[in-house]
C-alpha atoms as a PDB file:
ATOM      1  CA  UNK A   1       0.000   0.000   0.000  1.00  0.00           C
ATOM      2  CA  UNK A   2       2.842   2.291   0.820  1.00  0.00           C
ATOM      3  CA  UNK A   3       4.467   0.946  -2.587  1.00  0.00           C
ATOM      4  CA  UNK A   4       0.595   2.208  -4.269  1.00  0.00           C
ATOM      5  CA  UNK A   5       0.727   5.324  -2.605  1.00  0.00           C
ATOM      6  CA  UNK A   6       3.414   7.531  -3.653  1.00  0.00           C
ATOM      7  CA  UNK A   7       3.256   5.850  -7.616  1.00  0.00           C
ATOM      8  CA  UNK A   8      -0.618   6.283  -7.378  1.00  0.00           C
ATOM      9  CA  UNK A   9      -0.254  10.102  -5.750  1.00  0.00           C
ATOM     10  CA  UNK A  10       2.667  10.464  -8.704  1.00  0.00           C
ATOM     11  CA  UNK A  11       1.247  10.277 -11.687  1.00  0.00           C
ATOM     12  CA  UNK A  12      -1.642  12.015 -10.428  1.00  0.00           C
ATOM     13  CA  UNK A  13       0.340  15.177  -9.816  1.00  0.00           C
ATOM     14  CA  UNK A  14       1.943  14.232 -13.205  1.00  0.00           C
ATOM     15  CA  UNK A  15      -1.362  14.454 -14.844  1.00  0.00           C
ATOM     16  CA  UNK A  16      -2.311  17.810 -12.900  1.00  0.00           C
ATOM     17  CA  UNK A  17       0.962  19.596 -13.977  1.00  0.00           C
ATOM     18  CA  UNK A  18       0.521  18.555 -17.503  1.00  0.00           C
ATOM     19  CA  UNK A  19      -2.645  18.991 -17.717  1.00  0.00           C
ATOM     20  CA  UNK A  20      -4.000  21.818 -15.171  1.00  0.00           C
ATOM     21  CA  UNK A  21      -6.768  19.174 -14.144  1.00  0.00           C
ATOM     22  CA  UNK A  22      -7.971  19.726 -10.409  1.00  0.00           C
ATOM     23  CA  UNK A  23      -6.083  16.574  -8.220  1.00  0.00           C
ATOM     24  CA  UNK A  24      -9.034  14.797  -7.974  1.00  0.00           C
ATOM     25  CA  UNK A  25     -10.134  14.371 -11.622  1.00  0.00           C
ATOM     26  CA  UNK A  26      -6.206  13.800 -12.127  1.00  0.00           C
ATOM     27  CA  UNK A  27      -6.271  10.806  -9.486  1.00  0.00           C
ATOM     28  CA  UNK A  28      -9.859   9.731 -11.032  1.00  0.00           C
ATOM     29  CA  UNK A  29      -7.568   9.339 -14.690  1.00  0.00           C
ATOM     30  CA  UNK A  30      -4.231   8.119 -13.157  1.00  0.00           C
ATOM     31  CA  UNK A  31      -6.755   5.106 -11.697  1.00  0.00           C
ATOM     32  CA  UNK A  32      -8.281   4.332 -15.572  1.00  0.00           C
ATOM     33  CA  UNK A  33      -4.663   5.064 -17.225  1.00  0.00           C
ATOM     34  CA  UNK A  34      -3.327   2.151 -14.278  1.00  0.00           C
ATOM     35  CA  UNK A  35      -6.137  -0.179 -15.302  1.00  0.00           C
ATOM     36  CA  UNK A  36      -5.228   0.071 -18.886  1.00  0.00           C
ATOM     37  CA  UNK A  37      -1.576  -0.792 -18.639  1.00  0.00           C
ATOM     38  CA  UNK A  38      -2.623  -3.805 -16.421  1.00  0.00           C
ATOM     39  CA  UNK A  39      -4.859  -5.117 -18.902  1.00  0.00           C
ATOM     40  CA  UNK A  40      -1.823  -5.526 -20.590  1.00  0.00           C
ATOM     41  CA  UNK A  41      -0.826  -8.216 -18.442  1.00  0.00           C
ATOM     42  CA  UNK A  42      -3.392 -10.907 -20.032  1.00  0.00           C
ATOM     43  CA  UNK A  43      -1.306 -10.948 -23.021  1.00  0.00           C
ATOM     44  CA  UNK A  44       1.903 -12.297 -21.037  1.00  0.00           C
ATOM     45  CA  UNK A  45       4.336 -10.031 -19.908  1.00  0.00           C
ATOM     46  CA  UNK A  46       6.035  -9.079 -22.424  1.00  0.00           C
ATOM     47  CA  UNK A  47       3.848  -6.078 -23.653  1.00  0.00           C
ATOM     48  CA  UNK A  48       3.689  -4.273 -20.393  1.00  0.00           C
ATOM     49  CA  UNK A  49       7.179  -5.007 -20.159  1.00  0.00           C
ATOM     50  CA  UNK A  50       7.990  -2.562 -22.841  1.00  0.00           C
ATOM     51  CA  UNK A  51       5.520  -0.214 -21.819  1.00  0.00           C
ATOM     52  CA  UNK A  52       6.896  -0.229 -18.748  1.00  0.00           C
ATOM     53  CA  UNK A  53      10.783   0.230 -20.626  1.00  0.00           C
ATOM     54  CA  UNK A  54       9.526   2.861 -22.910  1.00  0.00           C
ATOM     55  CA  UNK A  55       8.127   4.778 -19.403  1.00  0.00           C
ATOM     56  CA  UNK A  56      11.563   4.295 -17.828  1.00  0.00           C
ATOM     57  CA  UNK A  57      13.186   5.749 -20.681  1.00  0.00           C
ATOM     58  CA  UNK A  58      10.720   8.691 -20.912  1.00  0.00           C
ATOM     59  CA  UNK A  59      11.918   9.384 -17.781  1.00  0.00           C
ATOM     60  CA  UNK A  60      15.873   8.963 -18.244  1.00  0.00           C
ATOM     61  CA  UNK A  61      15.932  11.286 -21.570  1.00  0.00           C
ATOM     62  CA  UNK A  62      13.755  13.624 -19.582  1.00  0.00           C
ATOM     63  CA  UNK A  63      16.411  14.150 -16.396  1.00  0.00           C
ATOM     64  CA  UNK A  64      19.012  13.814 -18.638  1.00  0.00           C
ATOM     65  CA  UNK A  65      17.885  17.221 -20.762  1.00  0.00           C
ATOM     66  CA  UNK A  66      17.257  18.645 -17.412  1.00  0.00           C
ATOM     67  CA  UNK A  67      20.918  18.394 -16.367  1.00  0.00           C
ATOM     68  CA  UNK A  68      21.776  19.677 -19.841  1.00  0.00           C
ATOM     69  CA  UNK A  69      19.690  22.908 -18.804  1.00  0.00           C
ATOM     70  CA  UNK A  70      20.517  22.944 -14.593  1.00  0.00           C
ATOM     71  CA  UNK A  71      24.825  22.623 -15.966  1.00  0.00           C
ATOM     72  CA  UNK A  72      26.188  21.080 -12.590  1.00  0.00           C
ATOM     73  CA  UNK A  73      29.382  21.571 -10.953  1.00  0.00           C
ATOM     74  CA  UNK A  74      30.217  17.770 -12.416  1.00  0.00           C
ATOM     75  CA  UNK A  75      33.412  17.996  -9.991  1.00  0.00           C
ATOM     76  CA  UNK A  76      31.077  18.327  -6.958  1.00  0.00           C
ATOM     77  CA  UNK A  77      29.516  15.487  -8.149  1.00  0.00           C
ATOM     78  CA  UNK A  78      31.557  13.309  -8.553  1.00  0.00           C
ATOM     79  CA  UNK A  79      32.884  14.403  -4.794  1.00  0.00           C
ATOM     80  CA  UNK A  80      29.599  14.405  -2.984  1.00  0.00           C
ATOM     81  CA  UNK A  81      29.010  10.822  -4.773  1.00  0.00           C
ATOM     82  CA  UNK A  82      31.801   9.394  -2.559  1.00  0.00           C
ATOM     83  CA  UNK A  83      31.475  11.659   0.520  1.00  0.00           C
ATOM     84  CA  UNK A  84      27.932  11.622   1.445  1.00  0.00           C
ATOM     85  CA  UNK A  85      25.712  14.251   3.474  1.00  0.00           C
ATOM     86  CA  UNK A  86      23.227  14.232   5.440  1.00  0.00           C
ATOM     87  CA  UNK A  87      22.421  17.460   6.309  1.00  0.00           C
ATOM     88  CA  UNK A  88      20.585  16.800   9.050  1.00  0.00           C
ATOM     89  CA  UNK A  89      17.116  15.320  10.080  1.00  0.00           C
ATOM     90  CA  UNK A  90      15.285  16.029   6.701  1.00  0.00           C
ATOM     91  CA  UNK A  91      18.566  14.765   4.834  1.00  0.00           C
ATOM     92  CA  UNK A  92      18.744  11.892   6.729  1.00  0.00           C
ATOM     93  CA  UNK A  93      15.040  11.271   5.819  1.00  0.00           C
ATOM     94  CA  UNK A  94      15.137  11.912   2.538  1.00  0.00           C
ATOM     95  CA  UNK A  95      18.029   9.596   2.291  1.00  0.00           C
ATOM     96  CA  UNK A  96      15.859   6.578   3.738  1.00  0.00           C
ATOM     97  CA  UNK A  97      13.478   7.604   1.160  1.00  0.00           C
ATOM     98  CA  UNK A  98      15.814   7.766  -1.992  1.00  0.00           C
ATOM     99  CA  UNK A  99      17.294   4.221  -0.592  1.00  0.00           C
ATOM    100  CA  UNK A 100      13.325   2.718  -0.684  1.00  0.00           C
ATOM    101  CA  UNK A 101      12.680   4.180  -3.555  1.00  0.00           C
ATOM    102  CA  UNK A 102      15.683   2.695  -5.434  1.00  0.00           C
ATOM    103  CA  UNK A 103      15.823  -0.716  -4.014  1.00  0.00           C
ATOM    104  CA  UNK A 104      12.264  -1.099  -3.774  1.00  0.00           C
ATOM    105  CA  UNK A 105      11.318  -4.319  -1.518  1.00  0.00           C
ATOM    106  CA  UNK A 106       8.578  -5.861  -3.889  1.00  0.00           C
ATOM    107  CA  UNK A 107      10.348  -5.966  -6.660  1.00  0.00           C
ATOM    108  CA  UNK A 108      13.132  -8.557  -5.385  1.00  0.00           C
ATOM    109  CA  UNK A 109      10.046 -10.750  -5.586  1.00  0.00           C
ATOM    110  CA  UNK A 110       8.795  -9.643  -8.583  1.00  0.00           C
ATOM    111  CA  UNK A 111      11.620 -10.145 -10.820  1.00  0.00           C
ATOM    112  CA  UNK A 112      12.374 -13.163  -9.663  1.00  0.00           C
ATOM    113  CA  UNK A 113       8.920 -14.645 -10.655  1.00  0.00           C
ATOM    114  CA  UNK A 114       8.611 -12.887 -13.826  1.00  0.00           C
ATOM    115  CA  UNK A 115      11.991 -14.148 -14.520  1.00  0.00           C
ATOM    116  CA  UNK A 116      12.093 -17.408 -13.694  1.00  0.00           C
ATOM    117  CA  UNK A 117      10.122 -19.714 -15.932  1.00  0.00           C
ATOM    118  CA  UNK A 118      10.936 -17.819 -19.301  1.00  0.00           C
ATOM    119  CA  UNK A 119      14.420 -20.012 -19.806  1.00  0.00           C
ATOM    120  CA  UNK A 120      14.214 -23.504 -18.109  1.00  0.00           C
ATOM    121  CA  UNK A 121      17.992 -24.056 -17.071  1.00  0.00           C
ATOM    122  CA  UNK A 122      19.169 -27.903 -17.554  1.00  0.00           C
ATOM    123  CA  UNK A 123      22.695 -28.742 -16.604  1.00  0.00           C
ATOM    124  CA  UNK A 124      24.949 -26.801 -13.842  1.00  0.00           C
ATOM    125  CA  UNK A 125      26.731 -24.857 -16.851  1.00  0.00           C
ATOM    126  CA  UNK A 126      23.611 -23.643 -18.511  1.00  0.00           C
ATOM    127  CA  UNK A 127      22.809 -22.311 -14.766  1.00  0.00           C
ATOM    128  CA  UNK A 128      25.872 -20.274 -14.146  1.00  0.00           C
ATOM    129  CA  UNK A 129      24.926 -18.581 -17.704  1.00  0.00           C
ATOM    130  CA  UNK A 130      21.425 -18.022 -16.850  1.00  0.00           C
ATOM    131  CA  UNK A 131      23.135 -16.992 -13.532  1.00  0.00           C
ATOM    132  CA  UNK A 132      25.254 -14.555 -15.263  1.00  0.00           C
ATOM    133  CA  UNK A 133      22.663 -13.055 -17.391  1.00  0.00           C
ATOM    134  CA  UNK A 134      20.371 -12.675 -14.416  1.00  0.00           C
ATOM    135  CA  UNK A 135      23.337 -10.649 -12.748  1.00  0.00           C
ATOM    136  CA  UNK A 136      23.609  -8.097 -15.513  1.00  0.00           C
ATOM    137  CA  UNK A 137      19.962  -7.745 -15.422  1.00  0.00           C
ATOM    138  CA  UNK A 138      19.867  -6.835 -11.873  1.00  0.00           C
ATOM    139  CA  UNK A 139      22.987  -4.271 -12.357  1.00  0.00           C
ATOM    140  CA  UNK A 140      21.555  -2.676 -15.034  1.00  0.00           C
ATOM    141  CA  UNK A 141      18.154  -2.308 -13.646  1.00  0.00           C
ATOM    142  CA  UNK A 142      19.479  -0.753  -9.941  1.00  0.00           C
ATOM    143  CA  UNK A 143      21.806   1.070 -11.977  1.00  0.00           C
ATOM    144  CA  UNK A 144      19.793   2.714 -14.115  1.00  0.00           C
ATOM    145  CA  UNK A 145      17.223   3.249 -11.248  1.00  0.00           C
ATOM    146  CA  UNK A 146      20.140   4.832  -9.051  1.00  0.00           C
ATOM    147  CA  UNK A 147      21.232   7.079 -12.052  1.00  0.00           C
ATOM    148  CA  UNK A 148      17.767   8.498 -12.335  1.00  0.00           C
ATOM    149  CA  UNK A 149      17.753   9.299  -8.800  1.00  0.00           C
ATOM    150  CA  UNK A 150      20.635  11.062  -8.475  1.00  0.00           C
ATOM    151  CA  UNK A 151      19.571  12.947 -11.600  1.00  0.00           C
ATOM    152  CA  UNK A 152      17.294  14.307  -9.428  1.00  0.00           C
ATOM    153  CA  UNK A 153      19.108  15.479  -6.872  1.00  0.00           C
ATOM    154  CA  UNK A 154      21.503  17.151  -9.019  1.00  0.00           C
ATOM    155  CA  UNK A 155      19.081  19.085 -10.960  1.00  0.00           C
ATOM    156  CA  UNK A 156      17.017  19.878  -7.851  1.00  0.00           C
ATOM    157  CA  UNK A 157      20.305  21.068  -6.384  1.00  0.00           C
ATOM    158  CA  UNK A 158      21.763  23.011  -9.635  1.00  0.00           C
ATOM    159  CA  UNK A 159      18.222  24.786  -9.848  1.00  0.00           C
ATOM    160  CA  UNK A 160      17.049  25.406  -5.941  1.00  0.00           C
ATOM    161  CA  UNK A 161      19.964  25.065  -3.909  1.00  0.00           C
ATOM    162  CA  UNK A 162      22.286  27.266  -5.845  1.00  0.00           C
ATOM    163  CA  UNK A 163      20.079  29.743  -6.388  1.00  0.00           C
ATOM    164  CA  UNK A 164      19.358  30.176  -2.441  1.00  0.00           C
ATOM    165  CA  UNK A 165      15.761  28.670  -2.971  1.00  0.00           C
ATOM    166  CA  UNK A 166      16.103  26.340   0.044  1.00  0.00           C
ATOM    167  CA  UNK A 167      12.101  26.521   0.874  1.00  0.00           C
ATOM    168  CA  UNK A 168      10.867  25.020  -2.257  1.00  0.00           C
ATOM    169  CA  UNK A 169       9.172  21.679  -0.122  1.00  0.00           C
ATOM    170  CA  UNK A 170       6.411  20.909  -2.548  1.00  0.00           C
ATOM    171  CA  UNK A 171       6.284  19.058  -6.116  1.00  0.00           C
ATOM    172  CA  UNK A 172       4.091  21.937  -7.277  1.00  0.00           C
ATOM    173  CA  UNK A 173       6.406  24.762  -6.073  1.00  0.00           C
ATOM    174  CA  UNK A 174       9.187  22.727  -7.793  1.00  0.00           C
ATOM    175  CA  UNK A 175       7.678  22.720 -11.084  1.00  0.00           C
ATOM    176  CA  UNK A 176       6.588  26.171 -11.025  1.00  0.00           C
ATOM    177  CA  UNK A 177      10.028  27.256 -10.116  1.00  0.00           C
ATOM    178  CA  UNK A 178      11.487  25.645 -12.401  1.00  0.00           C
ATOM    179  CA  UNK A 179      10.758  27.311 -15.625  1.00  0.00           C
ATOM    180  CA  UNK A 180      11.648  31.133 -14.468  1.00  0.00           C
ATOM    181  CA  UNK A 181      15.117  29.214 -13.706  1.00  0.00           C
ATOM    182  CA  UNK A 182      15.461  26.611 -16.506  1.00  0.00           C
ATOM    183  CA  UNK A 183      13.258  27.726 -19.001  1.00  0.00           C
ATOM    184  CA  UNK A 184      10.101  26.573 -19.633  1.00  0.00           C
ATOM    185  CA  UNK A 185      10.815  22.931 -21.387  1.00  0.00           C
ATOM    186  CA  UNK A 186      12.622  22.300 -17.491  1.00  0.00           C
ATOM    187  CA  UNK A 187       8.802  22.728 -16.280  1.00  0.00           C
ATOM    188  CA  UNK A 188       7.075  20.297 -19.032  1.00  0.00           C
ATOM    189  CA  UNK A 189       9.973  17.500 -18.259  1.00  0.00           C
ATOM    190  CA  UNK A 190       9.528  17.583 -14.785  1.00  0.00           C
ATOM    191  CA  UNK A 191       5.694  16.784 -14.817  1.00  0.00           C
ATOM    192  CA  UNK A 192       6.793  14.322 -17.972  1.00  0.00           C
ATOM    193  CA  UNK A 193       9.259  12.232 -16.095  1.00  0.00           C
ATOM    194  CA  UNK A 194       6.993  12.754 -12.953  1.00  0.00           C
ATOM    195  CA  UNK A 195       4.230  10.900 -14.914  1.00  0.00           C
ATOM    196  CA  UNK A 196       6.075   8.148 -16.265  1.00  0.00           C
ATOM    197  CA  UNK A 197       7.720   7.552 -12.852  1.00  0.00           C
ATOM    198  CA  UNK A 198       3.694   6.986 -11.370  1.00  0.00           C
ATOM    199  CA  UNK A 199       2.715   4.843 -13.977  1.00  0.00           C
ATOM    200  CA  UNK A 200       5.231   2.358 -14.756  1.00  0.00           C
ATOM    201  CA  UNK A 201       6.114   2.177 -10.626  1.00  0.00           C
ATOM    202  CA  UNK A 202       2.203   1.651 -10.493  1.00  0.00           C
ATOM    203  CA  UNK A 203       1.963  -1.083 -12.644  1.00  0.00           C
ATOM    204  CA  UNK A 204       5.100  -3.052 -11.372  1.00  0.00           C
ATOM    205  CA  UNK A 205       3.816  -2.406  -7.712  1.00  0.00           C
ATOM    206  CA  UNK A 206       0.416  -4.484  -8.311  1.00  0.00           C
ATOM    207  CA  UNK A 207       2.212  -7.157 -10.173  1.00  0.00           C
ATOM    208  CA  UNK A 208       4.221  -7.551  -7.787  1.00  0.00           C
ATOM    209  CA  UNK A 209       1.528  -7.231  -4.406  1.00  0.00           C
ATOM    210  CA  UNK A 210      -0.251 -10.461  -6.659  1.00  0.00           C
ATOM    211  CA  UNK A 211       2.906 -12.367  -6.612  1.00  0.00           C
ATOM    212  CA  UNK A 212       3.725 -11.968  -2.726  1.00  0.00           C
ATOM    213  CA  UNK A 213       0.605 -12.693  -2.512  1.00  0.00           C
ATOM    214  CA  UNK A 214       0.448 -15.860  -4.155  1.00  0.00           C
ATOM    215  CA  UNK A 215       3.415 -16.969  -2.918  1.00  0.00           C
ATOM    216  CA  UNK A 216       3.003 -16.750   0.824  1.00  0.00           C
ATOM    217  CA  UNK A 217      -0.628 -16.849   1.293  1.00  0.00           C
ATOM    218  CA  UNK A 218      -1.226 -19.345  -1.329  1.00  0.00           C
ATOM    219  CA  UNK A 219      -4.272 -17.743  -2.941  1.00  0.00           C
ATOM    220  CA  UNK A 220      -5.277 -15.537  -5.980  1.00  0.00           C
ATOM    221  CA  UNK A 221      -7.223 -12.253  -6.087  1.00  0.00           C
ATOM    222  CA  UNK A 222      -8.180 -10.458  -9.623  1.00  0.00           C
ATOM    223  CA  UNK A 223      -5.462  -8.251 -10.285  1.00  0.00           C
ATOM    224  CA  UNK A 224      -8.527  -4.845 -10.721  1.00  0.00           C
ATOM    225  CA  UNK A 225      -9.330  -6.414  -6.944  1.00  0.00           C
ATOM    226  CA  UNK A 226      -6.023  -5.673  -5.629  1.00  0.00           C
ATOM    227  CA  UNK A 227      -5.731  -2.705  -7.776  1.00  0.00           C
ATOM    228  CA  UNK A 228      -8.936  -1.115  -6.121  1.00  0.00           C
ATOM    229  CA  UNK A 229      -7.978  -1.529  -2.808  1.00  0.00           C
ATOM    230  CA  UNK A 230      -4.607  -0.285  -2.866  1.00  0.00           C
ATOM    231  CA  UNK A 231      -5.240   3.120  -4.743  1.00  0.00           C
ATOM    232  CA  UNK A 232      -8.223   3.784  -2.080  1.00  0.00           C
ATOM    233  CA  UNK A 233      -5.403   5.233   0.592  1.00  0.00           C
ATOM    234  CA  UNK A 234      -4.139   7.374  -2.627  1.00  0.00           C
ATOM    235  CA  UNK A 235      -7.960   8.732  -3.451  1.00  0.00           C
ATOM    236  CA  UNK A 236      -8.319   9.018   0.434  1.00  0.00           C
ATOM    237  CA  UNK A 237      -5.211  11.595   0.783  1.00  0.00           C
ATOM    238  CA  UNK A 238      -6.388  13.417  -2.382  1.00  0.00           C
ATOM    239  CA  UNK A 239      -9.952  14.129  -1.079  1.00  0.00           C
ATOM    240  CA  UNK A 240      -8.633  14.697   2.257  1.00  0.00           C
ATOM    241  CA  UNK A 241      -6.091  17.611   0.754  1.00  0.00           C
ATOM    242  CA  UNK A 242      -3.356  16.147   2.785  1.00  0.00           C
ATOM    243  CA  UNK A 243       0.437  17.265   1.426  1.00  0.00           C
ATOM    244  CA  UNK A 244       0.613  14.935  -1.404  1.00  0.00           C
ATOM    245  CA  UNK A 245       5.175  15.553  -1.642  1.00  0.00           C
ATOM    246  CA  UNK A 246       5.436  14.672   2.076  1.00  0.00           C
ATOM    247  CA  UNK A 247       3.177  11.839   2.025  1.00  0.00           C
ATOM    248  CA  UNK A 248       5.223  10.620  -1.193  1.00  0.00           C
ATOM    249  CA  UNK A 249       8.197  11.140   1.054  1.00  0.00           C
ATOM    250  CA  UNK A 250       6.944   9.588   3.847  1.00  0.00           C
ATOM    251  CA  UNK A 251       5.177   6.193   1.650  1.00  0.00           C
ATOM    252  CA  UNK A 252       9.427   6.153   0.290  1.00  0.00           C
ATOM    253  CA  UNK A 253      10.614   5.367   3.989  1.00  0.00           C
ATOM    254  CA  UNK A 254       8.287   3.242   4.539  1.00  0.00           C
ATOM    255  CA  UNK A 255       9.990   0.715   1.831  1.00  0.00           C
ATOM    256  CA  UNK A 256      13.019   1.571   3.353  1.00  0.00           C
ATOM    257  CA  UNK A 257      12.011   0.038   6.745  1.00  0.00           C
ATOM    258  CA  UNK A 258      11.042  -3.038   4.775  1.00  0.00           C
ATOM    259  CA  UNK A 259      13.991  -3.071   2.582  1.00  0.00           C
ATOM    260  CA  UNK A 260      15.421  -5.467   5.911  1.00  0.00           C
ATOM    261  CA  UNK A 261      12.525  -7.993   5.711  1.00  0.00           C
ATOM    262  CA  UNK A 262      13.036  -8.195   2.116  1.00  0.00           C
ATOM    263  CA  UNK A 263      16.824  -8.636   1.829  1.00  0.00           C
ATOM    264  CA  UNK A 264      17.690 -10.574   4.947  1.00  0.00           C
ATOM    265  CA  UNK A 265      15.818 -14.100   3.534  1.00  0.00           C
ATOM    266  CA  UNK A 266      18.062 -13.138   0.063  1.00  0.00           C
ATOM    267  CA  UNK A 267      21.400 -13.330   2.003  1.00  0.00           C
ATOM    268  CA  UNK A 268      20.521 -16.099   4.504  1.00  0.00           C
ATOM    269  CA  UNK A 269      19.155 -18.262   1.544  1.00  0.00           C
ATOM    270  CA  UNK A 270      21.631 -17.332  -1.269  1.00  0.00           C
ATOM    271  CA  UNK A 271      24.185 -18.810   1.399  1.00  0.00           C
ATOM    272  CA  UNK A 272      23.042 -22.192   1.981  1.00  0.00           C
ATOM    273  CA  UNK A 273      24.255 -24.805   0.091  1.00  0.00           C
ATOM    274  CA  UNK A 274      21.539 -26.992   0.985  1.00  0.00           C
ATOM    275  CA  UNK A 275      19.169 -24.503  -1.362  1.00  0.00           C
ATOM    276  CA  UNK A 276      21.643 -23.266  -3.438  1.00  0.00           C
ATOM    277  CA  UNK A 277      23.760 -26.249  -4.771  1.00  0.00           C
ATOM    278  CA  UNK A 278      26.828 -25.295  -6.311  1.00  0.00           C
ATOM    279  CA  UNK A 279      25.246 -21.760  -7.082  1.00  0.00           C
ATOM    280  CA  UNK A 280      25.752 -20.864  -3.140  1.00  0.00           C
ATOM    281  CA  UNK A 281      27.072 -17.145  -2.527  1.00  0.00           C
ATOM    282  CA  UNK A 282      31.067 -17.282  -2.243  1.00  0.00           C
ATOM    283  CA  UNK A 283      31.609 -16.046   1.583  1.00  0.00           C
ATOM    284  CA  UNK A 284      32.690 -12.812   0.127  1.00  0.00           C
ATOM    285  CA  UNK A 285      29.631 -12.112  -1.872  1.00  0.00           C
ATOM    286  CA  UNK A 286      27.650 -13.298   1.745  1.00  0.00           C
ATOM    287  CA  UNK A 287      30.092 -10.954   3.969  1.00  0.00           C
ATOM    288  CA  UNK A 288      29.683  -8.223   1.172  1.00  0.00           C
ATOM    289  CA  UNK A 289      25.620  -8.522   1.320  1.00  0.00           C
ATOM    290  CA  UNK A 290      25.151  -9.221   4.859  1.00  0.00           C
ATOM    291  CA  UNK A 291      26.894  -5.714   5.790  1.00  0.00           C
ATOM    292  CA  UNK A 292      25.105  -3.703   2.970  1.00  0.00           C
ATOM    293  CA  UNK A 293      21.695  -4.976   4.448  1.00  0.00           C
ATOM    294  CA  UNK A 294      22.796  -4.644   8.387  1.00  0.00           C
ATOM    295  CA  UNK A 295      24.289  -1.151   7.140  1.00  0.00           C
ATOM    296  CA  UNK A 296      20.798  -0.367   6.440  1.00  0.00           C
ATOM    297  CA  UNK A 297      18.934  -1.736   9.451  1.00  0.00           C
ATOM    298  CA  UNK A 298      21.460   0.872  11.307  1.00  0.00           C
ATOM    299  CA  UNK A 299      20.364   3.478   9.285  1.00  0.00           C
ATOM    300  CA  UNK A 300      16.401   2.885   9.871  1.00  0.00           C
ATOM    301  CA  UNK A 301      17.188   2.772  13.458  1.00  0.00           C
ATOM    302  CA  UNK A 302      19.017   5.690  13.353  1.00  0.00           C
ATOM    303  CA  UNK A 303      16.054   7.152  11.432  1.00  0.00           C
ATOM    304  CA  UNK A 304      13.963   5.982  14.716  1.00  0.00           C
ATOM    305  CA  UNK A 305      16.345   6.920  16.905  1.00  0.00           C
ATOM    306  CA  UNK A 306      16.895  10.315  15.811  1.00  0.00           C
ATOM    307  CA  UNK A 307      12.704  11.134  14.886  1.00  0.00           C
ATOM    308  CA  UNK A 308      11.544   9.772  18.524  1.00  0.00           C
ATOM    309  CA  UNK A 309      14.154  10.937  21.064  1.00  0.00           C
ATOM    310  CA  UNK A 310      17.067  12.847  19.750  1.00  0.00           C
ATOM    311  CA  UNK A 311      17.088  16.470  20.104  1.00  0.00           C
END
């Protein structure tokens, strides 16, 4: 639901940018747009899969004109890419929120299930190669996902932070600001890319609440069903007026808290050779994981830690 949220309250502020449609009537179409691309689905996966590519890319080509108009200090950069900071409380939220957004929880699941009865590996050899493969898939798609991100933040910085505009705290306000700064192409790429981020997150978010779902609790629910349900919380907000950017923010570090539940099974199963066979994690690739995923349990705590008692 979390997942739902911020992709569902996305695209709707997409469509009200692009289209100067009142947020409700924007959240009415983002909900008939969603349905559409899921019908998709009963055709196999293949044709929402490049729906769902063709969205991603909408949204790469649109950051990546936006950096060509924000011109960033590419030496801070590459500095800052290194050498984190926080910034305090609200960086250090934000941050939880980039990290759930990136490596979202669901779609460890997902991808594994879409993935894994498409090539039907024989021998040991043909299983390192489909091994391999499924390795460069992963890369590319966290990589690309990560360079998208930090897209963001660099044009966000380039166009508000230099400029002293330090109180711009609202996806609206960001837009608007935007083409005074940038021109006014920045403005229509922003609510572009913001679009195409809602939809195709919105799609791969249901497929991949039906999978969980049929994998732990053993049963099937219509894929409009689940749908439905999930985008109520998303109308709800809408009609209640609530601060659709924080509650995007907020719905982000929510996956980050579940990031743990998601990627502590993956490095406790990938290691046992009972499971695994001869495909078992080398201890290195097990030490390696284990720390990334207990790095980010300290960071949620710290999150906690800091939100509840710290000064």
């Amino acid at each position: 639901m979390a997942t739902d949220l911020a992709e569902f309250l996305g695209a709707a502020l997409g469509f009200h940018l692009l289209l100067g449609l009142p947020l409700g009537m924007a959240g009415l179409l983002t909900a008939v747009v969603t349905f559409l691309l899921l019908g998709l689905a009963r055709q196999g996966f293949r044709r929402l899969e490049m729906v769902i590519s063709l969205l991603v890319a909408t949204i790469a080509v649109s950051y990546v004109a936006e950096l060509f108009l924000a011109r960033p200090d590419w030496t801070q950069v590459a500095i800052h890419a290194v050498v984190p900071e926080f910034g305090g409380r609200s960086g250090l939220l934000l941050a939880s929120g980039i990290l759930g957004a990136t490596v979202m929880p669901h779609v460890i699941f997902l991808h594994s299930a879409l993935t894994q009865g498409r090539i039907v590996a024989s021998g040991l050899e043909e299983k390192k190669r489909l091994l391999r493969y499924e390795t460069f898939d992963v890369v590319l798609a966290l990589g690309v996902a990560g360079a998208i991100n930090g897209a963001m933040l660099i044009m966000a910085a380039c166009a508000f932070h230099a400029h002293g505009l330090v109180n711009v705290d609202a996806i609206e306000k960001a837009h608007l600001t935007l083409q005074p700064l940038l021109g006014s192409a920045a403005g229509t790429l922003f609510a572009i890319a913001l679009l195409a981020a809602g939809l195709s997150s919105s799609a791969v978010g249901t497929m991949a609440g039906q999978v969980i779902m049929q994998g732990f609790l053993e049963f099937h629910i219509p894929l409009w069903v689940r749908r439905g349900v999930t985008m109520a919380p998303a109308l709800v907000v809408i009609g209640l007026g609530v601060d659709p950017t924080w509650t995007l923010v907020l719905s982000q570090v929510v996956l980050s808290f579940a990031l743990p539940f998601a990627l502590v099974p993956l490095v406790v199963f990938s290691s046992r050779k009972r499971l695994m066979g001869s495909l078992v994690n080398r201890p290195a690739t097990t030490a390696a994981t284990a720390g990334i995923a207990m790095l980010i349990l300290a960071l949620n705590a710290y999150l906690l830690w800091q939100t509840f008692l710290g000064d």
